[in-house]
PDB file of N, CA and C in Angstrom:
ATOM      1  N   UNK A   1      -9.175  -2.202   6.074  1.00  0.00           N
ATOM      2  CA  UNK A   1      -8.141  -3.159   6.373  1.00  0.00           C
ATOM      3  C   UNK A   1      -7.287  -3.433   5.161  1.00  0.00           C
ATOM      4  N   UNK A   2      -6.428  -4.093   5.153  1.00  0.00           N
ATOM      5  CA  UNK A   2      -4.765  -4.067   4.019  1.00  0.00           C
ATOM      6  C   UNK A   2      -4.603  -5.275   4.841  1.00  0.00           C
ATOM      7  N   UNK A   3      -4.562  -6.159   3.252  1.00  0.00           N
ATOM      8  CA  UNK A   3      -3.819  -7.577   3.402  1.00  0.00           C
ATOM      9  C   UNK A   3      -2.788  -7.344   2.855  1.00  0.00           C
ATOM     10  N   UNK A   4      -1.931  -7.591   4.040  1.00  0.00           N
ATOM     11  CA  UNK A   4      -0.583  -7.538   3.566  1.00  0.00           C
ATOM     12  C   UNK A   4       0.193  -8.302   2.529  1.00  0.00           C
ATOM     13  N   UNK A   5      -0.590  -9.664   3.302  1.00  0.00           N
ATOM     14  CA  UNK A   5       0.195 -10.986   2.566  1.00  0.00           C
ATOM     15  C   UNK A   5       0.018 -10.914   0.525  1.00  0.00           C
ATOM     16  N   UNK A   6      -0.296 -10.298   0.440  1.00  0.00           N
ATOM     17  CA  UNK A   6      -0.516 -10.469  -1.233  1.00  0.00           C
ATOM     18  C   UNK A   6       0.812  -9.808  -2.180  1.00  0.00           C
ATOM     19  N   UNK A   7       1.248 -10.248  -2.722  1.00  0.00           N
ATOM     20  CA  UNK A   7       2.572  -9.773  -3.460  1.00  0.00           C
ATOM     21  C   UNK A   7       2.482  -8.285  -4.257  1.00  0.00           C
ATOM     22  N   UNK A   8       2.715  -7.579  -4.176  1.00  0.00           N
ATOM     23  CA  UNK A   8       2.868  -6.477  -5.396  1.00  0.00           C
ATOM     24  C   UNK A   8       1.641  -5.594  -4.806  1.00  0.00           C
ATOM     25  N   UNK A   9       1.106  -5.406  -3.617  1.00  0.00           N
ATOM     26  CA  UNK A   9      -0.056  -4.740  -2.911  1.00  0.00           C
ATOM     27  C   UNK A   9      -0.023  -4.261  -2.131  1.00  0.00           C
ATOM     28  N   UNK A  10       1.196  -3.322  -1.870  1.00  0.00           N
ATOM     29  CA  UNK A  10       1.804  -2.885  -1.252  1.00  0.00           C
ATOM     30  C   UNK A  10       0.514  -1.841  -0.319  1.00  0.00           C
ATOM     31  N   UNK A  11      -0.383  -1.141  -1.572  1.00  0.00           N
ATOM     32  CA  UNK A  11      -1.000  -0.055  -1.018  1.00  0.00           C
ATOM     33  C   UNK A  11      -2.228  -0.011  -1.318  1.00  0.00           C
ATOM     34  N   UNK A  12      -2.479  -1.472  -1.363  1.00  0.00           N
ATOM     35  CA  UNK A  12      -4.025  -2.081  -1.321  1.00  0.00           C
ATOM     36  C   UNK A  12      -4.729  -1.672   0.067  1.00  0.00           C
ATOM     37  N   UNK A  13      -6.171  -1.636   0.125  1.00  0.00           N
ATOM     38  CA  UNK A  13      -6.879  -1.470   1.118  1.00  0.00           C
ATOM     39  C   UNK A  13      -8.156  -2.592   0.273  1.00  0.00           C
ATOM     40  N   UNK A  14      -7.992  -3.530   0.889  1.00  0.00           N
ATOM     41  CA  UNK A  14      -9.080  -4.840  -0.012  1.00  0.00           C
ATOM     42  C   UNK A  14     -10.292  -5.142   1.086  1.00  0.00           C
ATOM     43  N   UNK A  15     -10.345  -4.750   2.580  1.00  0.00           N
ATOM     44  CA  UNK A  15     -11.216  -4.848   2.972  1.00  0.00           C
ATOM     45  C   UNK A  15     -12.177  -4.275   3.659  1.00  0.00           C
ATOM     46  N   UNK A  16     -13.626  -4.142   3.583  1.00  0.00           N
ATOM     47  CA  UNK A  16     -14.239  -4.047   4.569  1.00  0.00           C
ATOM     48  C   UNK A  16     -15.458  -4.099   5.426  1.00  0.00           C
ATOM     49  N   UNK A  17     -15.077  -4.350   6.663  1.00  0.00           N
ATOM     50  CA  UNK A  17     -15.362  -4.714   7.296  1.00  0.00           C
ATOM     51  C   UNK A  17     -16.326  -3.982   8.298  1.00  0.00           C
ATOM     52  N   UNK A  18     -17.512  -4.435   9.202  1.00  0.00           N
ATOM     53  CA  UNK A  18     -18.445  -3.863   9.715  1.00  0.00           C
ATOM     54  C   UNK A  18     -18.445  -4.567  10.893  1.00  0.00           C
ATOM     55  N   UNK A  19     -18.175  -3.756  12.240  1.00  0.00           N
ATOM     56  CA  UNK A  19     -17.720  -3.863  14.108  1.00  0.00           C
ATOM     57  C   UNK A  19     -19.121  -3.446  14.290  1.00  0.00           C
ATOM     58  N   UNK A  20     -19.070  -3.773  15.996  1.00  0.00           N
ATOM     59  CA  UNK A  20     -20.173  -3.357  16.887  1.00  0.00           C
ATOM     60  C   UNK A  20     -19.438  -3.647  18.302  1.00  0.00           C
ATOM     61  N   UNK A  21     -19.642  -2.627  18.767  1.00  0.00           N
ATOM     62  CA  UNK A  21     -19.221  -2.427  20.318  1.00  0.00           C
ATOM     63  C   UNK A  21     -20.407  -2.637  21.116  1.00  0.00           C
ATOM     64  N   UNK A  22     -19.963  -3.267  22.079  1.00  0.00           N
ATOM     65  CA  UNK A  22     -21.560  -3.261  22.868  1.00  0.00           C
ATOM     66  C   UNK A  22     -21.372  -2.753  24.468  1.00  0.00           C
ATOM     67  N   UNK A  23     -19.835  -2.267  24.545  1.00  0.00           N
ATOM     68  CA  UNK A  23     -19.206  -1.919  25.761  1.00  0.00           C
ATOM     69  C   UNK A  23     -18.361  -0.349  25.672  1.00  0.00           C
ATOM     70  N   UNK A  24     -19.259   0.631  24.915  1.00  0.00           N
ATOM     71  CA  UNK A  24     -18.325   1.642  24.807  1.00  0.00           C
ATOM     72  C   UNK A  24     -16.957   1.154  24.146  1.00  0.00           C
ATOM     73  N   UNK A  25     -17.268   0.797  23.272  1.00  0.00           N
ATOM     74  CA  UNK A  25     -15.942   0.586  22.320  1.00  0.00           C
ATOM     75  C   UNK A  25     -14.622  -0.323  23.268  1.00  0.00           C
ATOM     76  N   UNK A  26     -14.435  -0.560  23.984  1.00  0.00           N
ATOM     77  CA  UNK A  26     -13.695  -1.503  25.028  1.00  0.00           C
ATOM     78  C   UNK A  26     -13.317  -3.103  24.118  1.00  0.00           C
ATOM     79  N   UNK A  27     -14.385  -3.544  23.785  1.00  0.00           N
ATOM     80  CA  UNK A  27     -14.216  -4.842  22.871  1.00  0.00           C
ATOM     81  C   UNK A  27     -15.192  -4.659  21.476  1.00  0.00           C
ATOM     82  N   UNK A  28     -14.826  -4.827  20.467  1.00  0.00           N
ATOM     83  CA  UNK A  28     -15.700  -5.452  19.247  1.00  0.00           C
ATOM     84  C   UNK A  28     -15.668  -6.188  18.730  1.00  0.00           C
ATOM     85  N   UNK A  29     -16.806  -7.103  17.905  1.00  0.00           N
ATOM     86  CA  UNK A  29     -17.468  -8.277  16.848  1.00  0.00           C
ATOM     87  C   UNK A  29     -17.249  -7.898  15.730  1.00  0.00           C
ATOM     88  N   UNK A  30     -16.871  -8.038  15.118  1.00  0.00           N
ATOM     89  CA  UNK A  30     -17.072  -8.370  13.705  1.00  0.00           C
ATOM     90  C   UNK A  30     -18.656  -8.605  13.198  1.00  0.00           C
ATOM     91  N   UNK A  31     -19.521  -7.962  12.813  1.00  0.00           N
ATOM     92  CA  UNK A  31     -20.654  -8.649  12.503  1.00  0.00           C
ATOM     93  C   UNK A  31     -21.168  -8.205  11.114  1.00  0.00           C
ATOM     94  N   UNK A  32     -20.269  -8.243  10.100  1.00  0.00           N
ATOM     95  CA  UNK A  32     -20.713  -7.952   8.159  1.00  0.00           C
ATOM     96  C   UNK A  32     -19.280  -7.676   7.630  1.00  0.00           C
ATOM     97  N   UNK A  33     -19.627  -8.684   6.663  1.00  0.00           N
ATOM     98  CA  UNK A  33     -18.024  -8.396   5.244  1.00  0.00           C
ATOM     99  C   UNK A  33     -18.681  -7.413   4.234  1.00  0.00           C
ATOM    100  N   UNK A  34     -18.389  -5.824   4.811  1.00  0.00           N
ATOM    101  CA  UNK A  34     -19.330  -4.971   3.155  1.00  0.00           C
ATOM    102  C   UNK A  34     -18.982  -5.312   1.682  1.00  0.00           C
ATOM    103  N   UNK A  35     -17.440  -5.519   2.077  1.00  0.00           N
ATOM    104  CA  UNK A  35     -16.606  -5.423   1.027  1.00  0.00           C
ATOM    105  C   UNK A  35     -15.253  -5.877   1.107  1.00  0.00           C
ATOM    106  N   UNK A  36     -14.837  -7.639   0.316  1.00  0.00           N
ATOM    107  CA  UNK A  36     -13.524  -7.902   0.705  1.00  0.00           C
ATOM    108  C   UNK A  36     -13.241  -8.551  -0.670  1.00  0.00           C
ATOM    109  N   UNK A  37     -11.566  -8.044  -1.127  1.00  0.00           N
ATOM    110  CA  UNK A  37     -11.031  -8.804  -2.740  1.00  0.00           C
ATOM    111  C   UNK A  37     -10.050  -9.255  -2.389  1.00  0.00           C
ATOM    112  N   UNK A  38      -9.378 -10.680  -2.024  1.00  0.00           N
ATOM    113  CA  UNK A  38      -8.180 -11.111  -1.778  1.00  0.00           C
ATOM    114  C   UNK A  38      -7.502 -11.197  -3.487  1.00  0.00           C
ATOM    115  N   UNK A  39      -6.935 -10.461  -4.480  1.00  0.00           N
ATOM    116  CA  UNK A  39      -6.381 -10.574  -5.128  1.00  0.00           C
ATOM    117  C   UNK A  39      -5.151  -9.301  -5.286  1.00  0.00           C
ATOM    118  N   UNK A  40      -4.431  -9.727  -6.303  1.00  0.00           N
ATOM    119  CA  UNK A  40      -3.317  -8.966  -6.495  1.00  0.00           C
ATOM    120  C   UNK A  40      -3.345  -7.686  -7.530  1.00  0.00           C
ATOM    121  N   UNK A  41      -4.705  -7.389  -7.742  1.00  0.00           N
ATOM    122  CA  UNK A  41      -5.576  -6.426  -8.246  1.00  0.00           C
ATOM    123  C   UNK A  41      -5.367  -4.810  -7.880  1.00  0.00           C
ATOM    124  N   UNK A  42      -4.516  -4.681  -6.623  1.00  0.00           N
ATOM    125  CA  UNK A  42      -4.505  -3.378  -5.924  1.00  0.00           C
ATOM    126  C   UNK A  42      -5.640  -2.434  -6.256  1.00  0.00           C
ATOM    127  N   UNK A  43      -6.881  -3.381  -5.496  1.00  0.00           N
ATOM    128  CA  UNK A  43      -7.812  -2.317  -5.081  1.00  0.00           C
ATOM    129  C   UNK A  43      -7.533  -1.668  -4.218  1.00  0.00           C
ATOM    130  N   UNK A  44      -8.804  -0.457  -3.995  1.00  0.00           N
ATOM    131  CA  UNK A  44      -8.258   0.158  -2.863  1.00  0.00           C
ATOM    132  C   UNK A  44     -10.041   0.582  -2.404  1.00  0.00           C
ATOM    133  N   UNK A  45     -10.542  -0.323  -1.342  1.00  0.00           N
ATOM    134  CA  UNK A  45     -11.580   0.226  -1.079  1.00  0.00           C
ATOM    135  C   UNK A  45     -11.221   1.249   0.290  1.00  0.00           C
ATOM    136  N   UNK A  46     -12.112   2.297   0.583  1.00  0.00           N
ATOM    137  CA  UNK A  46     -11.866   3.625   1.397  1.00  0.00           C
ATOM    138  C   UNK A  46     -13.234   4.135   1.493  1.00  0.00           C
ATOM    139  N   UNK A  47     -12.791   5.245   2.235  1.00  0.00           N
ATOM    140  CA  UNK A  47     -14.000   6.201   2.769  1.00  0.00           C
ATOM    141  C   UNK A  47     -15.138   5.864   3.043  1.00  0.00           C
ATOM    142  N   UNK A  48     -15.491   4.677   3.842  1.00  0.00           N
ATOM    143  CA  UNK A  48     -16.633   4.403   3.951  1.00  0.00           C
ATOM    144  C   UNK A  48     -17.348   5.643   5.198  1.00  0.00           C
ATOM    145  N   UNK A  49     -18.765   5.189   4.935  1.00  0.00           N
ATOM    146  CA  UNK A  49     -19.566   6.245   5.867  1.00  0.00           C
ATOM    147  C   UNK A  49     -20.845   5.578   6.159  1.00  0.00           C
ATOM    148  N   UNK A  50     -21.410   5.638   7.311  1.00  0.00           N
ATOM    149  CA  UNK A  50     -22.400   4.762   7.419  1.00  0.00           C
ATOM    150  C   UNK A  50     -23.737   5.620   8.305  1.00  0.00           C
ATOM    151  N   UNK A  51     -25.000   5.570   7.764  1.00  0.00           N
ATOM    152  CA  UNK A  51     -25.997   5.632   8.048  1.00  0.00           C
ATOM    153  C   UNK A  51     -26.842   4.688   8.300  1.00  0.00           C
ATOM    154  N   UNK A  52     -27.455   5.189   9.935  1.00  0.00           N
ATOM    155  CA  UNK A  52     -28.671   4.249  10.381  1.00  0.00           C
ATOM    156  C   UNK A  52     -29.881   4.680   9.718  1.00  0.00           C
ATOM    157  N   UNK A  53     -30.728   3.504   9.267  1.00  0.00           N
ATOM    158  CA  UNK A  53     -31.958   3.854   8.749  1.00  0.00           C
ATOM    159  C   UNK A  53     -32.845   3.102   9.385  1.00  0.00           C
ATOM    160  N   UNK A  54     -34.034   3.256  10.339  1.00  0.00           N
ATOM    161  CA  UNK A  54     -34.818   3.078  11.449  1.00  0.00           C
ATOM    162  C   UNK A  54     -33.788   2.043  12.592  1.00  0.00           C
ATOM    163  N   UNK A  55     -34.339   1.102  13.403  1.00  0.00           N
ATOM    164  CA  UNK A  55     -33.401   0.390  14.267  1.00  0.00           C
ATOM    165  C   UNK A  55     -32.393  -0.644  13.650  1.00  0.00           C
ATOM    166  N   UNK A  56     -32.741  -1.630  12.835  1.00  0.00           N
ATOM    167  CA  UNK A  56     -31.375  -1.657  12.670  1.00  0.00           C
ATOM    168  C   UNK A  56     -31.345  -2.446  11.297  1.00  0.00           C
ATOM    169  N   UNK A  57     -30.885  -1.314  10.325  1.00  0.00           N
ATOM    170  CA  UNK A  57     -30.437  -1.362   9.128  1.00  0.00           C
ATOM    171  C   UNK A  57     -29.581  -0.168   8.901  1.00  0.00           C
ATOM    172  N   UNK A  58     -28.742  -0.272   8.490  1.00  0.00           N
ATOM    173  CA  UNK A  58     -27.827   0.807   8.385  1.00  0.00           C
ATOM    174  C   UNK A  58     -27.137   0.421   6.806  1.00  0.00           C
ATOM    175  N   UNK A  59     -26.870   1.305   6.158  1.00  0.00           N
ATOM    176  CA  UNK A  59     -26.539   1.712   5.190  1.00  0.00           C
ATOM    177  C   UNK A  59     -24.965   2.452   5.017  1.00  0.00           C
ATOM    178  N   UNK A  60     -24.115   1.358   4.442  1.00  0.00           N
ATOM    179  CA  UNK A  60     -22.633   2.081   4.221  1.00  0.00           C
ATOM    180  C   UNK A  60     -22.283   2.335   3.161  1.00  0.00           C
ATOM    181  N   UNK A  61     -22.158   3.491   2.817  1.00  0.00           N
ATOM    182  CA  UNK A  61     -21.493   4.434   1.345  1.00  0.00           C
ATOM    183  C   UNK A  61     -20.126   4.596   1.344  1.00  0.00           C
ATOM    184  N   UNK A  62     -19.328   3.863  -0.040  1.00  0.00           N
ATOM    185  CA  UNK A  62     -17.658   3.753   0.630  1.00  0.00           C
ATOM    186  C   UNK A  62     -16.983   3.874  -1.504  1.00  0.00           C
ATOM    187  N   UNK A  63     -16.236   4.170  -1.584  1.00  0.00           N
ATOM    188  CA  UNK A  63     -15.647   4.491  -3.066  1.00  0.00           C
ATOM    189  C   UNK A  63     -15.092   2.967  -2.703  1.00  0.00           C
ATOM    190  N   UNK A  64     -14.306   2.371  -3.993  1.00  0.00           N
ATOM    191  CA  UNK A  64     -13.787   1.125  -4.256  1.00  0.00           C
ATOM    192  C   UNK A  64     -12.895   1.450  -5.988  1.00  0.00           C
ATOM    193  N   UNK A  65     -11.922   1.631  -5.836  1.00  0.00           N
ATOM    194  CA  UNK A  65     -11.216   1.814  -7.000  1.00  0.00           C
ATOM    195  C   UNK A  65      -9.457   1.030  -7.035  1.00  0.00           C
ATOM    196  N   UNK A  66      -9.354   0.745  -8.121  1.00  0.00           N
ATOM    197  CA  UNK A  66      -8.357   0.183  -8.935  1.00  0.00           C
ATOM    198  C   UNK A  66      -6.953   1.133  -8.564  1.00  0.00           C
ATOM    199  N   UNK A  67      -5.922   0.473  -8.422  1.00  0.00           N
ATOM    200  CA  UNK A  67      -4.314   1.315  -8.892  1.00  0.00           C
ATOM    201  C   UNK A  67      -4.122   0.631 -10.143  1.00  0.00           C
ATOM    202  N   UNK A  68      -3.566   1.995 -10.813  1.00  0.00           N
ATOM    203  CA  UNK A  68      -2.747   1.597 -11.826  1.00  0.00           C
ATOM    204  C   UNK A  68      -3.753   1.472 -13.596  1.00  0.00           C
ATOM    205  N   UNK A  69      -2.669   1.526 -14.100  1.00  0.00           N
ATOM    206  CA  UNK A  69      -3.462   1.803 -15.847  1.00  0.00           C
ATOM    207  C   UNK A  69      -4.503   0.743 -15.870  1.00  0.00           C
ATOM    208  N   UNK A  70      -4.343  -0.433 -15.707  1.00  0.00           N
ATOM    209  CA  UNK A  70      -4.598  -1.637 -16.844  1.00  0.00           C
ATOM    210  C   UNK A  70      -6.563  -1.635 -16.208  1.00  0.00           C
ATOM    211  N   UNK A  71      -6.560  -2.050 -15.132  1.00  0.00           N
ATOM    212  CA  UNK A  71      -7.828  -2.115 -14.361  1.00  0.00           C
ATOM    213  C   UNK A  71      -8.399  -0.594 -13.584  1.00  0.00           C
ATOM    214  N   UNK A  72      -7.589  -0.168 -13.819  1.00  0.00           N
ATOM    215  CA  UNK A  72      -7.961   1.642 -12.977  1.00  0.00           C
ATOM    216  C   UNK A  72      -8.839   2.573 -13.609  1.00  0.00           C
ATOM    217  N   UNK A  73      -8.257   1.843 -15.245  1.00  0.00           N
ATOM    218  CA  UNK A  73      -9.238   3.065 -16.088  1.00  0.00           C
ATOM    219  C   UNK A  73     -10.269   2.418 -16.894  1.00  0.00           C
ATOM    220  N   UNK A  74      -9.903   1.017 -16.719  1.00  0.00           N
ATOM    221  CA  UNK A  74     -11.469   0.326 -17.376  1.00  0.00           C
ATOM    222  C   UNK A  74     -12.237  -0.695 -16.704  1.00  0.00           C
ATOM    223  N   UNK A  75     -11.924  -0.601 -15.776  1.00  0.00           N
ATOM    224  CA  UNK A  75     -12.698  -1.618 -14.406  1.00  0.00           C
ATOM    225  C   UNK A  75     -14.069  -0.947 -14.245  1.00  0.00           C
ATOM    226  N   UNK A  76     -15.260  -2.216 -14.890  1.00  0.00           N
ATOM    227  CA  UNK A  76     -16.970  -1.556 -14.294  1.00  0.00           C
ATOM    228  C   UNK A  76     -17.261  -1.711 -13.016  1.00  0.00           C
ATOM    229  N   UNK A  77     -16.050  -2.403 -12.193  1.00  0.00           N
ATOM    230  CA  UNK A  77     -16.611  -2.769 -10.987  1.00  0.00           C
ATOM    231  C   UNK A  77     -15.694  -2.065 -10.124  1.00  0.00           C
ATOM    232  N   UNK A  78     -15.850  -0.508 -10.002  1.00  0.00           N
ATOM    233  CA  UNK A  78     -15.180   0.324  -9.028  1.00  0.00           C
ATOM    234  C   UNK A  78     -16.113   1.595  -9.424  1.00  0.00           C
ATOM    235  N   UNK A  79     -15.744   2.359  -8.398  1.00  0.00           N
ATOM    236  CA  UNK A  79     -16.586   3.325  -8.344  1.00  0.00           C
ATOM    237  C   UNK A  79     -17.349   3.774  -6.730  1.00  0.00           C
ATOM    238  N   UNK A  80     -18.329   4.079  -6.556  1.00  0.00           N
ATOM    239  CA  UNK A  80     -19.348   4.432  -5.492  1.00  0.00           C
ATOM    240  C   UNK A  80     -20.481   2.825  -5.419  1.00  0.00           C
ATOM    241  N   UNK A  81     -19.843   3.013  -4.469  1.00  0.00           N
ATOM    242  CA  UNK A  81     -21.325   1.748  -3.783  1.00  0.00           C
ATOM    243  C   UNK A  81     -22.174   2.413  -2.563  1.00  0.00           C
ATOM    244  N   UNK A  82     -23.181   1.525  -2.342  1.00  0.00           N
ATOM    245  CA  UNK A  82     -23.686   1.514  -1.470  1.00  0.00           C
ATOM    246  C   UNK A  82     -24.516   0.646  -1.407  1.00  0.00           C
ATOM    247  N   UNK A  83     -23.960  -0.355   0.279  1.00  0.00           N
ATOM    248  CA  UNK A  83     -24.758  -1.617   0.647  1.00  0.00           C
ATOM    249  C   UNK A  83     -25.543  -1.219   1.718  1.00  0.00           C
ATOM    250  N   UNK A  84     -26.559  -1.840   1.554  1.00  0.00           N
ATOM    251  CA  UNK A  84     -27.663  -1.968   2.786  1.00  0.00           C
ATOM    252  C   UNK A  84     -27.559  -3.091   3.859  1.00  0.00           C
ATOM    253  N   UNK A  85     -27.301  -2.829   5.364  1.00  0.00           N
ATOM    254  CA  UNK A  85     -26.766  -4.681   6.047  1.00  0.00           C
ATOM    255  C   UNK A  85     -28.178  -3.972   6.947  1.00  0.00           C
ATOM    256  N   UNK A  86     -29.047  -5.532   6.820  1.00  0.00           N
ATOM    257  CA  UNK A  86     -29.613  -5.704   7.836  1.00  0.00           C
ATOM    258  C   UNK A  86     -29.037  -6.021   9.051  1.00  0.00           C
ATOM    259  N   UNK A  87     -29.202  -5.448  10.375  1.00  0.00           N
ATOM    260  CA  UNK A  87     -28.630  -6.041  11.471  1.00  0.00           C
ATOM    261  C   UNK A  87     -29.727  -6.481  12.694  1.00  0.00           C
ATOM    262  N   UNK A  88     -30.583  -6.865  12.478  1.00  0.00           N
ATOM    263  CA  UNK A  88     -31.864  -7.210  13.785  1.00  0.00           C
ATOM    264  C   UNK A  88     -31.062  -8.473  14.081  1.00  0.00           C
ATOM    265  N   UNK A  89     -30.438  -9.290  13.324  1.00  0.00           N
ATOM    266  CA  UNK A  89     -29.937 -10.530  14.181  1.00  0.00           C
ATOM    267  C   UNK A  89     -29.124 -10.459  15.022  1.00  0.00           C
ATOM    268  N   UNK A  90     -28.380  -9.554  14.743  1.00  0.00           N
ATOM    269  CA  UNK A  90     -27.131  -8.957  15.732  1.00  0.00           C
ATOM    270  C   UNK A  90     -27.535  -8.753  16.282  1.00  0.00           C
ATOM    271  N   UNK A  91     -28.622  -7.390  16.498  1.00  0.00           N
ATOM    272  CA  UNK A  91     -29.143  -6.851  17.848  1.00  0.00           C
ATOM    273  C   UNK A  91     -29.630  -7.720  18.654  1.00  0.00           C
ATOM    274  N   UNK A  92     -29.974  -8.794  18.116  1.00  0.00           N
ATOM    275  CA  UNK A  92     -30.634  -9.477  18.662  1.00  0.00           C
ATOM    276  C   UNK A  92     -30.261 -11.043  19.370  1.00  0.00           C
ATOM    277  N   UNK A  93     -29.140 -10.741  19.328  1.00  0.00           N
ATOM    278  CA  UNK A  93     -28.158 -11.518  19.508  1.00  0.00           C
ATOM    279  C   UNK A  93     -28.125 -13.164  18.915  1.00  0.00           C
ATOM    280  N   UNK A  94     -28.342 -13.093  17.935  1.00  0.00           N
ATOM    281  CA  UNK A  94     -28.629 -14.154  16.961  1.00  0.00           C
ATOM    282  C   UNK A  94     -27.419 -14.814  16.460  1.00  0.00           C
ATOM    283  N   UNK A  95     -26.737 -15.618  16.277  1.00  0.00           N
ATOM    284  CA  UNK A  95     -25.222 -15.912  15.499  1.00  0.00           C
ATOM    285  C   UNK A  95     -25.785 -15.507  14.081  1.00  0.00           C
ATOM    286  N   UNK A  96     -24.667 -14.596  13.371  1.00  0.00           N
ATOM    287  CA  UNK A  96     -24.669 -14.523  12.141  1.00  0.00           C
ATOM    288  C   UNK A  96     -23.394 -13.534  11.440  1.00  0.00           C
ATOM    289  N   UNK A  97     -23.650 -12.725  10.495  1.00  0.00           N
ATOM    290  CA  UNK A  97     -22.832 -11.920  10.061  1.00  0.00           C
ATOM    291  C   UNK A  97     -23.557 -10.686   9.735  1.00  0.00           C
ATOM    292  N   UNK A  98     -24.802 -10.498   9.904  1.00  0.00           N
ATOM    293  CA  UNK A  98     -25.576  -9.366   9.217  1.00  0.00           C
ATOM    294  C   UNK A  98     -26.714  -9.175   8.816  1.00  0.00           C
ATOM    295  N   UNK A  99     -26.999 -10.208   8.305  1.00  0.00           N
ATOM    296  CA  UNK A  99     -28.009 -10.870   7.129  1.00  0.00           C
ATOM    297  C   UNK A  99     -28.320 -10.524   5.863  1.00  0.00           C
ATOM    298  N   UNK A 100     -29.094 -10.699   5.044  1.00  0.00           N
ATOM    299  CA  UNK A 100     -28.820 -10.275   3.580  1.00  0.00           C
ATOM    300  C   UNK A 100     -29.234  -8.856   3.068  1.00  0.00           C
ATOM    301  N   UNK A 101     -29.965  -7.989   3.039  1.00  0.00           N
ATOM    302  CA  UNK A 101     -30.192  -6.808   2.909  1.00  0.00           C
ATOM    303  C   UNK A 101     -30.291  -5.993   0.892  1.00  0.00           C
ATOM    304  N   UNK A 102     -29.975  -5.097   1.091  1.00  0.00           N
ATOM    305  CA  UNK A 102     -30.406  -4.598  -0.293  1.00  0.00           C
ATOM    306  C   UNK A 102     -28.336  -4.762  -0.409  1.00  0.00           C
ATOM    307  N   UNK A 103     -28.584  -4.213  -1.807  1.00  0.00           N
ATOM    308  CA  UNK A 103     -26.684  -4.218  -2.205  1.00  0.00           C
ATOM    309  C   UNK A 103     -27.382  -3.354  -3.527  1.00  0.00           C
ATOM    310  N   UNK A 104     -26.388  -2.046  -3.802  1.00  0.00           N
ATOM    311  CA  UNK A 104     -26.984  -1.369  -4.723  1.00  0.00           C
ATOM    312  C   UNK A 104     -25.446  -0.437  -5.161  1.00  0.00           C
ATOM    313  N   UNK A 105     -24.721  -0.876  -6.500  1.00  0.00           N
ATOM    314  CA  UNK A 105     -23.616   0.330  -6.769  1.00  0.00           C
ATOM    315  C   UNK A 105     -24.010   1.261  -8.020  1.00  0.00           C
ATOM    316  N   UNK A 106     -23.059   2.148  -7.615  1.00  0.00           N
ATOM    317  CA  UNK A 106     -23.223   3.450  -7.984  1.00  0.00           C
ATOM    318  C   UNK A 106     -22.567   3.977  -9.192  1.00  0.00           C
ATOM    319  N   UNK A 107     -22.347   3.944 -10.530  1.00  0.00           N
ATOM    320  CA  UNK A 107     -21.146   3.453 -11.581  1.00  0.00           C
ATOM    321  C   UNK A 107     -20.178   5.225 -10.905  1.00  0.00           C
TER     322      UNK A 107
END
């Protein structure tokens, strides 16, 4: 996702975000924030990819990098991540967002 509203971010990608269809894709929830920066930073998180690991924990692997000189080439906090979202509450139809899980990046 791309917040638009931020000045000078033109070609930011600052969020993301983790859906669940429960109708053949017809409607989706929102149910986990993997990864969101409301600043004028022009990140650019991308390529995420996601693996299930037994019923329901799934694991999303996604790059997260900087535009531009100042933060692009010396920012420790970009690179390869990969978060772990528990989801049994979801499945389980629990109100929540995910629940807490492992969080592990990748330099």
């Amino acid at each position: 996702g791309t917040f638009r509203g931020l000045k000078g971010c033109k070609a930011c990608r600052s969020m993301l975000h983790l859906a669940l269809s429960r109708d053949g894709g017809d409607n989706w929830e929102k149910v986990a924030t993997v990864d969101e920066e409301m600043s004028t930073s022009a990140v650019r998180i991308h390529y995420p990819t996601v693996v299930q690991i037994g019923r329901s924990t799934v694991l999303v692997a996604y790059s997260r990098f900087y535009l531009g000189r100042k933060l692009g080439l010396t920012s420790p906090d970009q690179g390869l991540r990969v978060v772990g979202l528990d989801l049994s509450g979801v499945l389980t139809g629990e109100s929540g967002s995910g629940g807490g899980g492992v969080n592990s990046d990748e330099g």
